[in-house]
C-alpha atoms as a PDB file:
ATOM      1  CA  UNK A   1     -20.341  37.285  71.853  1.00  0.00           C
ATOM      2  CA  UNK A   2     -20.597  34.694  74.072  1.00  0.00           C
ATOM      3  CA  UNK A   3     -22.853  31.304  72.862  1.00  0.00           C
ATOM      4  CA  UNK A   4     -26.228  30.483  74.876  1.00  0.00           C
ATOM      5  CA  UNK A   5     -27.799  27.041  74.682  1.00  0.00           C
ATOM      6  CA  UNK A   6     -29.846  25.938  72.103  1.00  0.00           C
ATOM      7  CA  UNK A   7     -30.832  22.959  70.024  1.00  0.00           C
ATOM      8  CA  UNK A   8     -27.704  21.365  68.805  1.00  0.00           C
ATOM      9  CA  UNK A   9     -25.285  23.077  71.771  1.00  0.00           C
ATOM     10  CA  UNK A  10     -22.540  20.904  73.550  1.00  0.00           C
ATOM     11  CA  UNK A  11     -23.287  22.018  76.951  1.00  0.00           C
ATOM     12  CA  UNK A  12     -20.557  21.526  80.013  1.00  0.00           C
ATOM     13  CA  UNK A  13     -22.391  21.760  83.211  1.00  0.00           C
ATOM     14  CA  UNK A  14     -22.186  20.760  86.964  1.00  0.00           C
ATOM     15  CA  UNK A  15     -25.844  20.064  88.372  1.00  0.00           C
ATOM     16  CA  UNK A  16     -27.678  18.646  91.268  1.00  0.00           C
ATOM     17  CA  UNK A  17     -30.677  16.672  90.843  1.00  0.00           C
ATOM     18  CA  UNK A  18     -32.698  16.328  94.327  1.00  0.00           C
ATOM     19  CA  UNK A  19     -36.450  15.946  95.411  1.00  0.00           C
ATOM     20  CA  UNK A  20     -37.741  18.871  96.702  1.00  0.00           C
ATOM     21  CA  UNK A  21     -37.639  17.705 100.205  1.00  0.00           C
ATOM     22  CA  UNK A  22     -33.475  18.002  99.785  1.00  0.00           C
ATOM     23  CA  UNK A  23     -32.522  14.703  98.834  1.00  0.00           C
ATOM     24  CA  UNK A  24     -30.068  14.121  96.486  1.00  0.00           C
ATOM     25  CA  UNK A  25     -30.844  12.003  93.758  1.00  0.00           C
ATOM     26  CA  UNK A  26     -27.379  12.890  91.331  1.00  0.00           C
ATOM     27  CA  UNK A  27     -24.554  15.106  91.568  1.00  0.00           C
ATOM     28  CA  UNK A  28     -21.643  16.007  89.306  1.00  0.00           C
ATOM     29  CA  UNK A  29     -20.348  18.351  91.807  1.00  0.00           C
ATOM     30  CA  UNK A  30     -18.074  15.898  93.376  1.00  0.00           C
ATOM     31  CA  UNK A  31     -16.193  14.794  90.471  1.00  0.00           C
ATOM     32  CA  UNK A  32     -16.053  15.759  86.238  1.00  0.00           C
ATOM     33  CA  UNK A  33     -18.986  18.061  84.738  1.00  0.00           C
ATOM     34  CA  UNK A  34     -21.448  16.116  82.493  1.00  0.00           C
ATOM     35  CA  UNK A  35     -21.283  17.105  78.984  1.00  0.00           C
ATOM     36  CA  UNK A  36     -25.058  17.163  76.879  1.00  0.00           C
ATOM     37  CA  UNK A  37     -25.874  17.902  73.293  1.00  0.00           C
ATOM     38  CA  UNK A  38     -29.374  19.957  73.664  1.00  0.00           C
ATOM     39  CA  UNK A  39     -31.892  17.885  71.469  1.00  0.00           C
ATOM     40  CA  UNK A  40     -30.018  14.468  71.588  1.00  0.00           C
ATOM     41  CA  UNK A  41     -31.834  13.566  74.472  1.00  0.00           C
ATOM     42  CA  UNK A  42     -29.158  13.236  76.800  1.00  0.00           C
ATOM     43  CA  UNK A  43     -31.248  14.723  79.866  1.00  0.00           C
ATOM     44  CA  UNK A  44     -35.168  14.141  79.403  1.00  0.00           C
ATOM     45  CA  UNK A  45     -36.857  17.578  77.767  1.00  0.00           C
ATOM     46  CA  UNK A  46     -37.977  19.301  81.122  1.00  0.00           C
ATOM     47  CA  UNK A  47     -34.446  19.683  82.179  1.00  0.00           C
ATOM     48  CA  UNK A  48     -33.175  20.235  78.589  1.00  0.00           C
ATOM     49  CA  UNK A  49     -35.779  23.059  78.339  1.00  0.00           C
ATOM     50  CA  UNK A  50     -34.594  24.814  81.236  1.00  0.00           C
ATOM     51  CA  UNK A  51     -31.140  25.264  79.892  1.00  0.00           C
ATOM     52  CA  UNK A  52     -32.290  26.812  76.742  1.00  0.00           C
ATOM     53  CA  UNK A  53     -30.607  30.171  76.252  1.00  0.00           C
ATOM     54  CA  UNK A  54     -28.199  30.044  79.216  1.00  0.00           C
ATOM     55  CA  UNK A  55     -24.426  30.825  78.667  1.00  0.00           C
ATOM     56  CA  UNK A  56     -21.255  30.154  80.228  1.00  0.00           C
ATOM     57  CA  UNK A  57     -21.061  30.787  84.028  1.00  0.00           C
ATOM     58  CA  UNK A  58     -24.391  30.790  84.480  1.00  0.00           C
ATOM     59  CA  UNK A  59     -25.844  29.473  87.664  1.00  0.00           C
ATOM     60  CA  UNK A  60     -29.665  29.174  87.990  1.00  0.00           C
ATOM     61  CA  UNK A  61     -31.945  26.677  89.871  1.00  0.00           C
ATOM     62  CA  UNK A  62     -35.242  25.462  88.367  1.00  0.00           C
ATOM     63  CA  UNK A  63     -38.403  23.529  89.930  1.00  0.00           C
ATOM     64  CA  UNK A  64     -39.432  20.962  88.111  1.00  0.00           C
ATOM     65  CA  UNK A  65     -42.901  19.768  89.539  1.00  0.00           C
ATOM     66  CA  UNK A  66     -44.344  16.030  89.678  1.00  0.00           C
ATOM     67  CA  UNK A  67     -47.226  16.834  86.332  1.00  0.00           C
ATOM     68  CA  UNK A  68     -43.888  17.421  84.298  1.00  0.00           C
ATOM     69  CA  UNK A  69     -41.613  15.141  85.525  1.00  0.00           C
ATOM     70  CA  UNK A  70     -44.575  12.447  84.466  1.00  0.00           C
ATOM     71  CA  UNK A  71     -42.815  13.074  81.565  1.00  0.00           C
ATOM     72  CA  UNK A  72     -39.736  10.774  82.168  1.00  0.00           C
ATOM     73  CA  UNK A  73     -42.353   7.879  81.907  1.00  0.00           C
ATOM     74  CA  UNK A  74     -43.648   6.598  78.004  1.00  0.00           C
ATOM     75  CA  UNK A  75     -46.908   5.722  77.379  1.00  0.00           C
ATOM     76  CA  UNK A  76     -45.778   2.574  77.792  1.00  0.00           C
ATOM     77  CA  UNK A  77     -44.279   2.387  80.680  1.00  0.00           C
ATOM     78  CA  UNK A  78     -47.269  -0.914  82.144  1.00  0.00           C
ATOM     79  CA  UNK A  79     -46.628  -3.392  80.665  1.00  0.00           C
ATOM     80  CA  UNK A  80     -48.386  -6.613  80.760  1.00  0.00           C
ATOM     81  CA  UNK A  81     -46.808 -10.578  80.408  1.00  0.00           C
ATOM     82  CA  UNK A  82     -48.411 -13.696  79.953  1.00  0.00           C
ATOM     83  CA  UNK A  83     -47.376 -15.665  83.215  1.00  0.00           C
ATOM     84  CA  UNK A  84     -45.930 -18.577  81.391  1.00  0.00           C
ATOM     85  CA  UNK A  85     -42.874 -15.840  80.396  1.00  0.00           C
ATOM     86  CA  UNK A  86     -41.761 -16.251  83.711  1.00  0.00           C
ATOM     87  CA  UNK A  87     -39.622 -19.231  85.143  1.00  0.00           C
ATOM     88  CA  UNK A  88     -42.640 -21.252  86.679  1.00  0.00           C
ATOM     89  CA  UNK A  89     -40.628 -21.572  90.312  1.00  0.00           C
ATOM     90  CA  UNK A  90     -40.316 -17.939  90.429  1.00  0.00           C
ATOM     91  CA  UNK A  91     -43.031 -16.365  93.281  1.00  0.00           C
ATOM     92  CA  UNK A  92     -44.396 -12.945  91.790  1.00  0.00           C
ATOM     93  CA  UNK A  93     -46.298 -10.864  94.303  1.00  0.00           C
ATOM     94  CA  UNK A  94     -46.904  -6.899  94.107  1.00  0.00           C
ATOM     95  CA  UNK A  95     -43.947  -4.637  95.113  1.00  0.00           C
ATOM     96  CA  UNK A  96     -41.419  -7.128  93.536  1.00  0.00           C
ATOM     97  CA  UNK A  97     -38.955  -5.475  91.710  1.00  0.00           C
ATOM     98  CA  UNK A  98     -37.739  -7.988  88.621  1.00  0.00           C
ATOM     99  CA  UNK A  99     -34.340  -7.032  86.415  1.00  0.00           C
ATOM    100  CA  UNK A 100     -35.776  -7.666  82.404  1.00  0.00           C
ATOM    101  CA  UNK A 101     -33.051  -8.091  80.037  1.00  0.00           C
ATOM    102  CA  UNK A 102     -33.294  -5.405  77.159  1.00  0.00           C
ATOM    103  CA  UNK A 103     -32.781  -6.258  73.284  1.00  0.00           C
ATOM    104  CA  UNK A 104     -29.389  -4.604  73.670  1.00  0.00           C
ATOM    105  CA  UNK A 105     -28.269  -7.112  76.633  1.00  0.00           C
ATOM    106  CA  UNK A 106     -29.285  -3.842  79.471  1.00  0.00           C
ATOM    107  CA  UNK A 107     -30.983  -4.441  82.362  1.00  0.00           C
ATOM    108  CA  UNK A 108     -34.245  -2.519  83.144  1.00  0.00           C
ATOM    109  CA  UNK A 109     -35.760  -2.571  86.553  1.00  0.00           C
ATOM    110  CA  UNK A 110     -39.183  -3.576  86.249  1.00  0.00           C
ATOM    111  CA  UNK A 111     -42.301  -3.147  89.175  1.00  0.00           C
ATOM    112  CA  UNK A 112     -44.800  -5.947  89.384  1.00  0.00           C
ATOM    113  CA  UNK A 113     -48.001  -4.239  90.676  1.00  0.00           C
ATOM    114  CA  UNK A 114     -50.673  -7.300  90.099  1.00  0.00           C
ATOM    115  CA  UNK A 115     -50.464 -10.898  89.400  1.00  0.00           C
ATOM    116  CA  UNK A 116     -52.982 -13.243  88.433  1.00  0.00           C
ATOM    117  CA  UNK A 117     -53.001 -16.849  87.486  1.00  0.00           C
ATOM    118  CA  UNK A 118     -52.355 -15.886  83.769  1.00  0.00           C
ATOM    119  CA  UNK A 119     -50.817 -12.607  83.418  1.00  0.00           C
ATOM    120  CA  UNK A 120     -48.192 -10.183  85.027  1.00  0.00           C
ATOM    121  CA  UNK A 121     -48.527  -6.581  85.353  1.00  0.00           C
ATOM    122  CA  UNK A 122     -45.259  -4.800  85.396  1.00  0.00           C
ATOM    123  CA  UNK A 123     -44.772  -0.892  86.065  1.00  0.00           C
ATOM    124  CA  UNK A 124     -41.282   0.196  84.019  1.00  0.00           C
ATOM    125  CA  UNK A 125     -41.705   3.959  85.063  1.00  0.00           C
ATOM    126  CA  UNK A 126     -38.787   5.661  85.436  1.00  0.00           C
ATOM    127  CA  UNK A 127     -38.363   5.880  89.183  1.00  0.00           C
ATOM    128  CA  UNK A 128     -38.079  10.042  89.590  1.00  0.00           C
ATOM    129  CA  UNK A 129     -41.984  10.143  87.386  1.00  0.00           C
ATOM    130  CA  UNK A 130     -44.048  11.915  89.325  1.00  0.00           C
ATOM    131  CA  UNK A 131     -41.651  13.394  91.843  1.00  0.00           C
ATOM    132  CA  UNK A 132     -41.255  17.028  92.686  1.00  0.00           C
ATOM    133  CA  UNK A 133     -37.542  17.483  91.849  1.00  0.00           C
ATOM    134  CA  UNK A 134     -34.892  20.523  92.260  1.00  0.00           C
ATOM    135  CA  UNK A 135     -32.309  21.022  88.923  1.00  0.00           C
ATOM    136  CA  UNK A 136     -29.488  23.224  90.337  1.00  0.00           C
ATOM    137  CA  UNK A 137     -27.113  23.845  87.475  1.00  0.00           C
ATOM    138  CA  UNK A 138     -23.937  25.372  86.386  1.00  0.00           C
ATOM    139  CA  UNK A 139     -22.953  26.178  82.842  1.00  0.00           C
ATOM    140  CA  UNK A 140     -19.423  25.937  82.256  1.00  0.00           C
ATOM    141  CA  UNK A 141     -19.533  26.050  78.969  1.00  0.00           C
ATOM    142  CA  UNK A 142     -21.621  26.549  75.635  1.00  0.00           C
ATOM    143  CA  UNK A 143     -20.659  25.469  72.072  1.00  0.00           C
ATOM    144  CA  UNK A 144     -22.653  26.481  69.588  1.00  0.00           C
ATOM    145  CA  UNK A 145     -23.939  23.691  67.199  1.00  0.00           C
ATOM    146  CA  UNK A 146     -21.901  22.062  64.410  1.00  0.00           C
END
């Protein structure tokens, strides 16, 4: 019997991410297949969901619409800074985008939307939240969990 997705699976899949006006945000199609473990949060849950019970060969395309891909964003995603974190020559207006260094030495693109004389809002939202977006995917293969 052939193995479907589910929680635990080691999934081998081509895919195409785009908004739903065609553009193409990601693509494995050129090169190798991405390889996920459903559950360990290697594609945010929407897109996880939708390969849930697919098998092998498999080729399905699923709408993902801008209320669920809110999802990609945490409840935390506005942050707000006191403006003496900030190098005192640096100008911050709205629409800036700032790189913040992460605890693990990443960089995380960061959107100031307000700035006053003693604090600094900054929008972290993951820039496909709220977008309607296309999933077209390809299972190549399923493992079933360890």
């Amino acid at each position: 019997m052939t193995a479907t997705a589910q929680s635990g699976s080691r999934v081998t899949l081509h895919y195409t991410l785009a908004f739903r006006d065609g553009e193409i945000v990601e693509s494995t199609r050129d090169g190798a297949p991405a390889q996920v473990v459903i559950g360990a949060g290697d594609l945010f849950e929407p897109l996880e969901k939708r390969l849930l019970g697919l098998a092998s060969g498999e080729h399905r395309q699923f709408e993902i619409d801008a209320i669920e891909s809110l999802a990609l964003s945490g409840s935390e995603a506005v942050q707000h800074f006191a403006r003496t974190d900030f190098p005192p020559e640096l100008e911050l207006k709205p629409g800036q985008l700032i790189a913040f260094a992460t605890p693990n030495e990443d960089e995380l693109p960061g959107l100031v939307v307000a700035v006053s004389e003693h604090e600094v809002t900054v929008d972290f939202s993951h820039p496909l939240s709220g977008r309607d977006l296309i999933f077209d995917v390809e299972i190549l293969a399923v493992e079933a969990p360890a």
